[in-house]
PDB file of N, CA and C in Angstrom:
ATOM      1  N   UNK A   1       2.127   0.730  32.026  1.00  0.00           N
ATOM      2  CA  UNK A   1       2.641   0.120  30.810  1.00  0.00           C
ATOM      3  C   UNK A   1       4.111   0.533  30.664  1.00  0.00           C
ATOM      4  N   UNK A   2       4.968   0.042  30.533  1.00  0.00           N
ATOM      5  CA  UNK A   2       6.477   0.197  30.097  1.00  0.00           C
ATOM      6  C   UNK A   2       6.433   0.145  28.976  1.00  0.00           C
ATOM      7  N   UNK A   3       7.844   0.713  28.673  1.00  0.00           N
ATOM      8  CA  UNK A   3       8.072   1.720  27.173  1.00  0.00           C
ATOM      9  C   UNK A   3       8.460   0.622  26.539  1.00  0.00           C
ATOM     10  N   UNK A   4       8.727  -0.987  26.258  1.00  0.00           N
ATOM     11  CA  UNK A   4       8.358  -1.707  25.607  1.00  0.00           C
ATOM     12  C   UNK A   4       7.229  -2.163  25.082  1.00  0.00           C
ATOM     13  N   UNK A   5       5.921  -2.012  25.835  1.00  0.00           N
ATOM     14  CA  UNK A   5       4.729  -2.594  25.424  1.00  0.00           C
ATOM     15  C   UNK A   5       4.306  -1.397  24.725  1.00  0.00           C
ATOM     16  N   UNK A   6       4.421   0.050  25.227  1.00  0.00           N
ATOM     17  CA  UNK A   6       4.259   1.272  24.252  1.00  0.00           C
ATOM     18  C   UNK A   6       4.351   1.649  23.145  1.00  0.00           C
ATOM     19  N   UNK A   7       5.751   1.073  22.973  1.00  0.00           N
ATOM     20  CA  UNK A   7       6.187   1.082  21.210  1.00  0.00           C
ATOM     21  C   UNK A   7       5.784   0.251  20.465  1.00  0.00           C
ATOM     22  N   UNK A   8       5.799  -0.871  21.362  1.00  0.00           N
ATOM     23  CA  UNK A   8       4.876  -1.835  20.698  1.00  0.00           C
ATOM     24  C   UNK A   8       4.067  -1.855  19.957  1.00  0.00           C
ATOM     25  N   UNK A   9       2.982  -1.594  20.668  1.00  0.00           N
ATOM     26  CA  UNK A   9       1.318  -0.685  20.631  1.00  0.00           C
ATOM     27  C   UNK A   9       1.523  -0.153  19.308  1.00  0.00           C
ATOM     28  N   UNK A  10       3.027   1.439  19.715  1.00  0.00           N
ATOM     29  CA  UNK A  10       2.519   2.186  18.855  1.00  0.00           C
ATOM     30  C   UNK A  10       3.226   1.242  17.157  1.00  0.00           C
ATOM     31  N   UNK A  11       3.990   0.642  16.949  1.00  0.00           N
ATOM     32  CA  UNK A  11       4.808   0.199  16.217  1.00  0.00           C
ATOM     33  C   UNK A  11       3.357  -0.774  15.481  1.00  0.00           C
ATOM     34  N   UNK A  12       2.140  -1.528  16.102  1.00  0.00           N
ATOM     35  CA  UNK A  12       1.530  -2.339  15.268  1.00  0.00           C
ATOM     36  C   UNK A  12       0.363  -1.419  15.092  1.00  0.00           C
ATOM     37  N   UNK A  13       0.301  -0.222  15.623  1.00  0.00           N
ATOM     38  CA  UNK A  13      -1.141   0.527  15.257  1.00  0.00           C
ATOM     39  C   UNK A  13      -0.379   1.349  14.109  1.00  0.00           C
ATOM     40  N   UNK A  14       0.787   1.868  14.324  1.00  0.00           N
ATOM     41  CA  UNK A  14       0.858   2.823  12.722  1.00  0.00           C
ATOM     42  C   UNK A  14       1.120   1.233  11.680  1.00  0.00           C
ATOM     43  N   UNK A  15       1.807   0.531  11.802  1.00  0.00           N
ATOM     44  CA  UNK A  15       1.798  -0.704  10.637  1.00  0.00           C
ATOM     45  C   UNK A  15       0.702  -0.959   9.857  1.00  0.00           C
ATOM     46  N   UNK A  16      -0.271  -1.056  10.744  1.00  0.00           N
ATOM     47  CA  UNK A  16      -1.854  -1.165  10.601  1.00  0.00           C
ATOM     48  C   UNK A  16      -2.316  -0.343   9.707  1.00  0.00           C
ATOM     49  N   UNK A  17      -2.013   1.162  10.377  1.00  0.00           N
ATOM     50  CA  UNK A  17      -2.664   2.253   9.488  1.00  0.00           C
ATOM     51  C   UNK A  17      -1.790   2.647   8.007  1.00  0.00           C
ATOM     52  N   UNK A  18      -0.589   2.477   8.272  1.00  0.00           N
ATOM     53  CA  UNK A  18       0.054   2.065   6.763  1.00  0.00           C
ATOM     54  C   UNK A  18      -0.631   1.132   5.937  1.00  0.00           C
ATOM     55  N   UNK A  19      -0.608  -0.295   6.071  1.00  0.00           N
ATOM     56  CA  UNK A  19      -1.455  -0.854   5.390  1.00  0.00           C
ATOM     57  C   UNK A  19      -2.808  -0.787   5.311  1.00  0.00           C
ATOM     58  N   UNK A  20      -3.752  -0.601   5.955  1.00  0.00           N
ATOM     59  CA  UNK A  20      -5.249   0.031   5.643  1.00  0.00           C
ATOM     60  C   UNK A  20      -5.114   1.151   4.483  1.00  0.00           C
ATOM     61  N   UNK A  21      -4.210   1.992   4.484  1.00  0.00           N
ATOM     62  CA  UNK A  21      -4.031   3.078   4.046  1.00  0.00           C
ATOM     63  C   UNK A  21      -3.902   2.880   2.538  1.00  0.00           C
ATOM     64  N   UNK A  22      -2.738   2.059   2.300  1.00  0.00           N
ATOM     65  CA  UNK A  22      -2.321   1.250   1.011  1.00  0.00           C
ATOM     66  C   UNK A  22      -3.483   0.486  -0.236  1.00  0.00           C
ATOM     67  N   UNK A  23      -4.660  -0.108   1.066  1.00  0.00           N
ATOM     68  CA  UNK A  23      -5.434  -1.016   0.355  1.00  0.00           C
ATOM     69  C   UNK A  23      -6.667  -0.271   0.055  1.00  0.00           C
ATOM     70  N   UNK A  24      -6.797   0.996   0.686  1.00  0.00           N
ATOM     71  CA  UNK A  24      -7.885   1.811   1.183  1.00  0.00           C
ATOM     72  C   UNK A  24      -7.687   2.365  -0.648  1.00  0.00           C
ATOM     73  N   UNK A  25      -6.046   3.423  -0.969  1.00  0.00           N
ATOM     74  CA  UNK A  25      -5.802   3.895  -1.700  1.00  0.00           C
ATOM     75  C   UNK A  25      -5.918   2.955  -3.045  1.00  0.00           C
ATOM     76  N   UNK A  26      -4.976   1.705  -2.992  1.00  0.00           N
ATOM     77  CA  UNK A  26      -5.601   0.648  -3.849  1.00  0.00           C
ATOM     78  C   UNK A  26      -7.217   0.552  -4.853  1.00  0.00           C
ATOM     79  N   UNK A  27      -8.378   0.372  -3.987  1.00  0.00           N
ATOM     80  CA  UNK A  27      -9.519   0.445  -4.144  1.00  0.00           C
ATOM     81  C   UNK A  27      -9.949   1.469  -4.441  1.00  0.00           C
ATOM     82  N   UNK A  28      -9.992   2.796  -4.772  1.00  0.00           N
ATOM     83  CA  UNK A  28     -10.047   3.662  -5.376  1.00  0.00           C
ATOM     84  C   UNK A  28      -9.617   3.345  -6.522  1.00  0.00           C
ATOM     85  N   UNK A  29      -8.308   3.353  -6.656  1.00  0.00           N
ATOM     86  CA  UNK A  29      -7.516   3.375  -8.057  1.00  0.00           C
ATOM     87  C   UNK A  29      -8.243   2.649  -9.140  1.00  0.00           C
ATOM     88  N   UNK A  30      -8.193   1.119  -8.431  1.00  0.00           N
ATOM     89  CA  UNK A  30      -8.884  -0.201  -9.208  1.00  0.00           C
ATOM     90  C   UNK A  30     -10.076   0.197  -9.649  1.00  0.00           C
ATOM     91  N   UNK A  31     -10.973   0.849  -9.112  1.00  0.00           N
ATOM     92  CA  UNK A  31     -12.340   1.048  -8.970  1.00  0.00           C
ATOM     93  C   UNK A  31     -12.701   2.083 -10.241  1.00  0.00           C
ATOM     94  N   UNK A  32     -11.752   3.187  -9.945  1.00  0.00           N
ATOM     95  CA  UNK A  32     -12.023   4.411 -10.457  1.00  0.00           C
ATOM     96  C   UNK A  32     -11.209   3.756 -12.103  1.00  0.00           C
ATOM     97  N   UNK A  33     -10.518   3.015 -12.000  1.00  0.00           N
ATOM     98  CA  UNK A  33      -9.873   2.474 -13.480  1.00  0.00           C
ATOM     99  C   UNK A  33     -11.165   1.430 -14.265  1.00  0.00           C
ATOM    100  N   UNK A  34     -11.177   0.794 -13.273  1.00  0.00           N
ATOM    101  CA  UNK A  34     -12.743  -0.515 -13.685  1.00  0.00           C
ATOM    102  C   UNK A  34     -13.836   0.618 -14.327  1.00  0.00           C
ATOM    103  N   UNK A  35     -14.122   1.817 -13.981  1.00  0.00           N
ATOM    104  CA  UNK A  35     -14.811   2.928 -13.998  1.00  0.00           C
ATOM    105  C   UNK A  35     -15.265   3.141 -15.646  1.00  0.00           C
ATOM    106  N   UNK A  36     -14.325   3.276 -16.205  1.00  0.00           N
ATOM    107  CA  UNK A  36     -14.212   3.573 -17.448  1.00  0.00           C
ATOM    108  C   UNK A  36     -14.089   5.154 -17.667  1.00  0.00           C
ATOM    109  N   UNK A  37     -14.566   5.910 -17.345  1.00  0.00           N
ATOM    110  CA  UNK A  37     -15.176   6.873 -17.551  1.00  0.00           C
ATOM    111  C   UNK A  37     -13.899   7.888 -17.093  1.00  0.00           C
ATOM    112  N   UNK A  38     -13.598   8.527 -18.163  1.00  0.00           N
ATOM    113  CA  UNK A  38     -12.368   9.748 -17.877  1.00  0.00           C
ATOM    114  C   UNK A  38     -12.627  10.562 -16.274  1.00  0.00           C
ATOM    115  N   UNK A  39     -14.072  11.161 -16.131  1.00  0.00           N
ATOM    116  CA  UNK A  39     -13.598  11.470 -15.178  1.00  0.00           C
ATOM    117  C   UNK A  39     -13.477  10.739 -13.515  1.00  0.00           C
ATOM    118  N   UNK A  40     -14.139   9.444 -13.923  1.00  0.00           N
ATOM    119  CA  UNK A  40     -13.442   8.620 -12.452  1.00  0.00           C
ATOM    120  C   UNK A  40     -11.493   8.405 -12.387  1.00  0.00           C
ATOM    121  N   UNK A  41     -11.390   8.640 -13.681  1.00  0.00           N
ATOM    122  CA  UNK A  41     -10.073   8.014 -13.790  1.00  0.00           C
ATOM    123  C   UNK A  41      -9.186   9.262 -12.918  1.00  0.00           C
ATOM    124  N   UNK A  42      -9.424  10.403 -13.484  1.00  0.00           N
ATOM    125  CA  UNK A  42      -9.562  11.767 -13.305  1.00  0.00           C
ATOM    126  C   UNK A  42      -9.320  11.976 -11.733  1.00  0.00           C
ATOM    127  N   UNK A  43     -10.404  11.935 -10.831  1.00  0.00           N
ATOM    128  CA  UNK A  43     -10.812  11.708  -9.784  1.00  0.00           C
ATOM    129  C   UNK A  43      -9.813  10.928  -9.099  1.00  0.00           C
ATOM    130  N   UNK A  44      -9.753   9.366  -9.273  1.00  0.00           N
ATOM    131  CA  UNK A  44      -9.106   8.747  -8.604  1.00  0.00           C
ATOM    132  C   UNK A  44      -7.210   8.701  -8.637  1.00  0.00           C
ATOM    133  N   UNK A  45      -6.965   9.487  -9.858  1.00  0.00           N
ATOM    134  CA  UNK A  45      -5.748   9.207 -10.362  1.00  0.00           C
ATOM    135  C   UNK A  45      -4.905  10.966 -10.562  1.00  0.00           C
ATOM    136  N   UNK A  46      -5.243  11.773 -11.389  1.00  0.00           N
ATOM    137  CA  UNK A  46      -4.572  12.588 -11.958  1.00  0.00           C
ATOM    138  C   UNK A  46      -5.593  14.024 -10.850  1.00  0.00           C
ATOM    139  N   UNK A  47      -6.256  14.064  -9.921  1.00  0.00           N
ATOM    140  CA  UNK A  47      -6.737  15.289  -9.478  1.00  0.00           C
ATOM    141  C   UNK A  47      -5.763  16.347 -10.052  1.00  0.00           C
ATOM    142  N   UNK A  48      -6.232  17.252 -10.568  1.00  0.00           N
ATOM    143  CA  UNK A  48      -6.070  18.860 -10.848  1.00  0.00           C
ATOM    144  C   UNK A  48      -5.116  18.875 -11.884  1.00  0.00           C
ATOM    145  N   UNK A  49      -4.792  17.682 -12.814  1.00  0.00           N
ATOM    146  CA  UNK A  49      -4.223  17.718 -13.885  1.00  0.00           C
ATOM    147  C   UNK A  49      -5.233  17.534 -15.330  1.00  0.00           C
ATOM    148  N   UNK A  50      -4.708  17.611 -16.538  1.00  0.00           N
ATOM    149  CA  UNK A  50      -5.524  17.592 -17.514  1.00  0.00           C
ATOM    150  C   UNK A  50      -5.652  15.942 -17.453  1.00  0.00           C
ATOM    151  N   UNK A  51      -6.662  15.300 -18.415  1.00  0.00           N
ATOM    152  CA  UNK A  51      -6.291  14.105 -18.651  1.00  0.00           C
ATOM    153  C   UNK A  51      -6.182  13.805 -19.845  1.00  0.00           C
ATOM    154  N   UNK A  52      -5.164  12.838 -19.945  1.00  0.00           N
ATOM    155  CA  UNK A  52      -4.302  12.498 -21.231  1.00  0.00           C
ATOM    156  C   UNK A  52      -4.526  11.044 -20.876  1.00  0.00           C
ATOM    157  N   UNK A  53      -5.217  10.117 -21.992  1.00  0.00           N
ATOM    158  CA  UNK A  53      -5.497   8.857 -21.724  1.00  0.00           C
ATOM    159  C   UNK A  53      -3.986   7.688 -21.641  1.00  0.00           C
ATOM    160  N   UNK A  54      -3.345   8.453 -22.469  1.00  0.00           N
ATOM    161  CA  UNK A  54      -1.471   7.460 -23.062  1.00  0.00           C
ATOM    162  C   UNK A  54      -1.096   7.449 -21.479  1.00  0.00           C
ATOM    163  N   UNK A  55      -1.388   8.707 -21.156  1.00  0.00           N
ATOM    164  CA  UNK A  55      -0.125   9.295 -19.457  1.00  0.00           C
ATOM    165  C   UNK A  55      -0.736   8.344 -18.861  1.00  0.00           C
ATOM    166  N   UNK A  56      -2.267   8.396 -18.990  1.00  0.00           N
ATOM    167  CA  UNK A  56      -2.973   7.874 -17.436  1.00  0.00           C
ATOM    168  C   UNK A  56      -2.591   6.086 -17.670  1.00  0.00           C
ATOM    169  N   UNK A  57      -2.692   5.599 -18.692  1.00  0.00           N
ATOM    170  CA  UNK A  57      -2.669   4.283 -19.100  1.00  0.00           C
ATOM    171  C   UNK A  57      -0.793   3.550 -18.879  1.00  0.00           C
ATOM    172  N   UNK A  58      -0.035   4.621 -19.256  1.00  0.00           N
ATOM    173  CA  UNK A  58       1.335   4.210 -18.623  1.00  0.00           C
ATOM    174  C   UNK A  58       1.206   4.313 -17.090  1.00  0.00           C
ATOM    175  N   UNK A  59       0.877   5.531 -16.492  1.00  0.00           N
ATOM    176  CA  UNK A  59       1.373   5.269 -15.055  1.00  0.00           C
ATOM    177  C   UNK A  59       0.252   4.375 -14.186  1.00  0.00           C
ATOM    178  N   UNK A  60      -1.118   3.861 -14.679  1.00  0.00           N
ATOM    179  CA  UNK A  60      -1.619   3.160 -14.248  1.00  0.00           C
ATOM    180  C   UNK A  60      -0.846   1.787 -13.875  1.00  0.00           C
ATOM    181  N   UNK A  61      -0.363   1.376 -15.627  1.00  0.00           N
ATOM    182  CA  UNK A  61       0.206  -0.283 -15.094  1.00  0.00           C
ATOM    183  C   UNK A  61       1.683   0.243 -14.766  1.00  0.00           C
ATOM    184  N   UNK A  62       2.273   1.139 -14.336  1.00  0.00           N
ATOM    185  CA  UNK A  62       3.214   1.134 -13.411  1.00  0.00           C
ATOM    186  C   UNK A  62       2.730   1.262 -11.894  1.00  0.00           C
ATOM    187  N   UNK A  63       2.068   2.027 -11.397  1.00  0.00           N
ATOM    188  CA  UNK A  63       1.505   1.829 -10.365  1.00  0.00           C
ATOM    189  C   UNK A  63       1.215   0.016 -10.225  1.00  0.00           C
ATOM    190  N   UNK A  64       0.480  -0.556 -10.878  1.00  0.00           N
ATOM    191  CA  UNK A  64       0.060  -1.476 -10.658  1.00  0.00           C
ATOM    192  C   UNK A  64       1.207  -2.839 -10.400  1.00  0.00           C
ATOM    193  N   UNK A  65       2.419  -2.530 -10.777  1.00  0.00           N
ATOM    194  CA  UNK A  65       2.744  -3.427 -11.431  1.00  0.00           C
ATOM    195  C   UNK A  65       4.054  -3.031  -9.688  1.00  0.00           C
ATOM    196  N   UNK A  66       3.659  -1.738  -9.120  1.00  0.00           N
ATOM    197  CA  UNK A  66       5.170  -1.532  -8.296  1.00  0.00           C
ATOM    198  C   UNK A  66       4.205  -2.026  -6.546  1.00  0.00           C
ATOM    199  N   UNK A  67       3.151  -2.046  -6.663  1.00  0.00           N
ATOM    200  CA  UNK A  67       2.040  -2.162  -5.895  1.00  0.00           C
ATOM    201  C   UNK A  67       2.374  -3.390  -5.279  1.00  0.00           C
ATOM    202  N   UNK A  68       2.376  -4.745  -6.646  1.00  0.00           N
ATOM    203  CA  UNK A  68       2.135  -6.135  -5.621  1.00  0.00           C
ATOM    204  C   UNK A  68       3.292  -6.352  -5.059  1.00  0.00           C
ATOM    205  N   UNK A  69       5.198  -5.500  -5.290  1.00  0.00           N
ATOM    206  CA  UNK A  69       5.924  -6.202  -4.317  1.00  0.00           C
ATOM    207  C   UNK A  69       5.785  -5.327  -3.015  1.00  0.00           C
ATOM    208  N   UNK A  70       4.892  -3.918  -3.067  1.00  0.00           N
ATOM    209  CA  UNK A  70       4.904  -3.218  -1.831  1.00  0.00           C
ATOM    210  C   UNK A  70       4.056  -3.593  -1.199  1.00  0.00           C
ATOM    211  N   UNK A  71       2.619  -4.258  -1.804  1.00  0.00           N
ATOM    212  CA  UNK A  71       1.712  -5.352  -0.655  1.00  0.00           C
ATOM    213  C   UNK A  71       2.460  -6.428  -0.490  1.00  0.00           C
ATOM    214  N   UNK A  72       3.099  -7.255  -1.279  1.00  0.00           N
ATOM    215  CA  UNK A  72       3.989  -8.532  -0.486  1.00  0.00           C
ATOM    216  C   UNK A  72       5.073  -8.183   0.530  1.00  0.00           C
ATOM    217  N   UNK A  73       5.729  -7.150   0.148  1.00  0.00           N
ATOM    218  CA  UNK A  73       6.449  -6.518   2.049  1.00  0.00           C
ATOM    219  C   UNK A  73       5.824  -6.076   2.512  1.00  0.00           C
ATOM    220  N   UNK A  74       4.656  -5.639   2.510  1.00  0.00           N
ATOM    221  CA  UNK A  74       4.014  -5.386   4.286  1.00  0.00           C
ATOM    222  C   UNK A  74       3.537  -6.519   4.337  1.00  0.00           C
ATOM    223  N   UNK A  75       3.176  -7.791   3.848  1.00  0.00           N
ATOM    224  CA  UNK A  75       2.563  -8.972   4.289  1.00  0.00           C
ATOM    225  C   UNK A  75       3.669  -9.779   4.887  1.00  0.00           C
ATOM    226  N   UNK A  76       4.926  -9.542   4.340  1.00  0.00           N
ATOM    227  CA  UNK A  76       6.320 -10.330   4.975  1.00  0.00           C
ATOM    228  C   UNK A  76       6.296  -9.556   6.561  1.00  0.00           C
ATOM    229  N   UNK A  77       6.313  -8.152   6.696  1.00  0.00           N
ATOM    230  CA  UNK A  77       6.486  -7.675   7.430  1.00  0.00           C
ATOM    231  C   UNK A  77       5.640  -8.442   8.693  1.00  0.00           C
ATOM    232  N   UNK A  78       4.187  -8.026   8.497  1.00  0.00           N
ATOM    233  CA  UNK A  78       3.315  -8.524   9.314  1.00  0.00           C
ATOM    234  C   UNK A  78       3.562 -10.149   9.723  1.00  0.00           C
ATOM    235  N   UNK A  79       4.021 -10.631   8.798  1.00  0.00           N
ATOM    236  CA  UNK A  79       4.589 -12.373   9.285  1.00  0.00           C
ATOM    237  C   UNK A  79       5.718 -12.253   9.771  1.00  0.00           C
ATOM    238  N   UNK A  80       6.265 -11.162  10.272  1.00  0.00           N
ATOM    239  CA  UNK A  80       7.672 -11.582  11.053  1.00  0.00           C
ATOM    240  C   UNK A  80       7.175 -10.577  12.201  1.00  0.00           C
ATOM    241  N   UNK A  81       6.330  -9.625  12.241  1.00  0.00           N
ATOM    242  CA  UNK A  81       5.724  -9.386  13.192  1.00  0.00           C
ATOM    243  C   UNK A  81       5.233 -10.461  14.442  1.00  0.00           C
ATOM    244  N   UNK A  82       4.569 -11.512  13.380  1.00  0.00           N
ATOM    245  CA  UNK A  82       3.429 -11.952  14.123  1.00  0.00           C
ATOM    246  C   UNK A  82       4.447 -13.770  14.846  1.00  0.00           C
ATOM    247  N   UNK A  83       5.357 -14.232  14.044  1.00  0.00           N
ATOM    248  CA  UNK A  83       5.854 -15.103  14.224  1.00  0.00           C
ATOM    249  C   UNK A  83       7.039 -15.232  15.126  1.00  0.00           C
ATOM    250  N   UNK A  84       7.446 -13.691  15.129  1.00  0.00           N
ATOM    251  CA  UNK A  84       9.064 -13.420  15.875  1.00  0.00           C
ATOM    252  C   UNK A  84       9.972 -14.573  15.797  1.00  0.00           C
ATOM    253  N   UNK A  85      10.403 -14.274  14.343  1.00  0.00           N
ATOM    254  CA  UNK A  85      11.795 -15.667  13.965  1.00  0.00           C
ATOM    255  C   UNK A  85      13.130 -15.030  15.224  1.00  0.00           C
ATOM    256  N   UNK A  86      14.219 -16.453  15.318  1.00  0.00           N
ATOM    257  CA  UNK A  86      15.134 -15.922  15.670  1.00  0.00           C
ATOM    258  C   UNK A  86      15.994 -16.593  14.954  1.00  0.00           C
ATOM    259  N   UNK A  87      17.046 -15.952  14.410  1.00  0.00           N
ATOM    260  CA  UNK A  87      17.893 -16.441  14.298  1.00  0.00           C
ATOM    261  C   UNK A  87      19.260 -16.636  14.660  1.00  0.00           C
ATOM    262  N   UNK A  88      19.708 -17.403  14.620  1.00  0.00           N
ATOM    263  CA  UNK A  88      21.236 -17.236  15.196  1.00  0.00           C
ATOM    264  C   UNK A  88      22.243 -17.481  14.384  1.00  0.00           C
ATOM    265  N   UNK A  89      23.725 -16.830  15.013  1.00  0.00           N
ATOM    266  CA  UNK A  89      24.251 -16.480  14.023  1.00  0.00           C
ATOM    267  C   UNK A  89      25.451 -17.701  13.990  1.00  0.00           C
ATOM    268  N   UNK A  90      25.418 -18.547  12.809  1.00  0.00           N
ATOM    269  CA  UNK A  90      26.804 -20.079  12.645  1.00  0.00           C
ATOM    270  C   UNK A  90      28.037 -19.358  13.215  1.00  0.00           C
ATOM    271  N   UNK A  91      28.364 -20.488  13.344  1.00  0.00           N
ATOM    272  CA  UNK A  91      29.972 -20.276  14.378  1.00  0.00           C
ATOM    273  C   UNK A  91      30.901 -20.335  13.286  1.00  0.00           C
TER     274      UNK A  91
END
């Protein structure tokens, strides 16, 4: 294998595990919020802090809200991965 197809490799297996990682962490959050219950919130959100419902309820919909443009760039990403645009540059 040459050190192009290598990086390759390694360049779409960590991409991969970045995003698995993202959606993995995602589903918790959602889950443990859908939850109701202080200590899923607890659990999924604030480990080894007190819980304060105001704190958890602000940084929830900030999380939430900084989430969909960081899943829409890895989905751009993966489409320029997968499409390899070229462009060229006007004279």
């Amino acid at each position: 294998m040459d050190l192009y197809l290598l990086v390759k490799t390694l360049h779409i297996i960590s991409a991969t595990i970045v995003f698995g990682t993202g959606i993995g962490i995602a589903n918790i959050m959602f889950l443990g919020h859908r939850g109701g219950l202080a200590e899923e919130r607890v659990f999924a959100a604030l480990r080894g802090e007190t819980f304060d419902e105001a704190r958890y309820n602000r940084l929830f919909r900030v999380w939430f809200a900084l989430g969909w443009p960081a899943f829409g760039s890895l989905i751009g990403i993966f489409r320029l991965m997968v499409t390899k645009p070229t462009w060229s540059r006007a004279s």
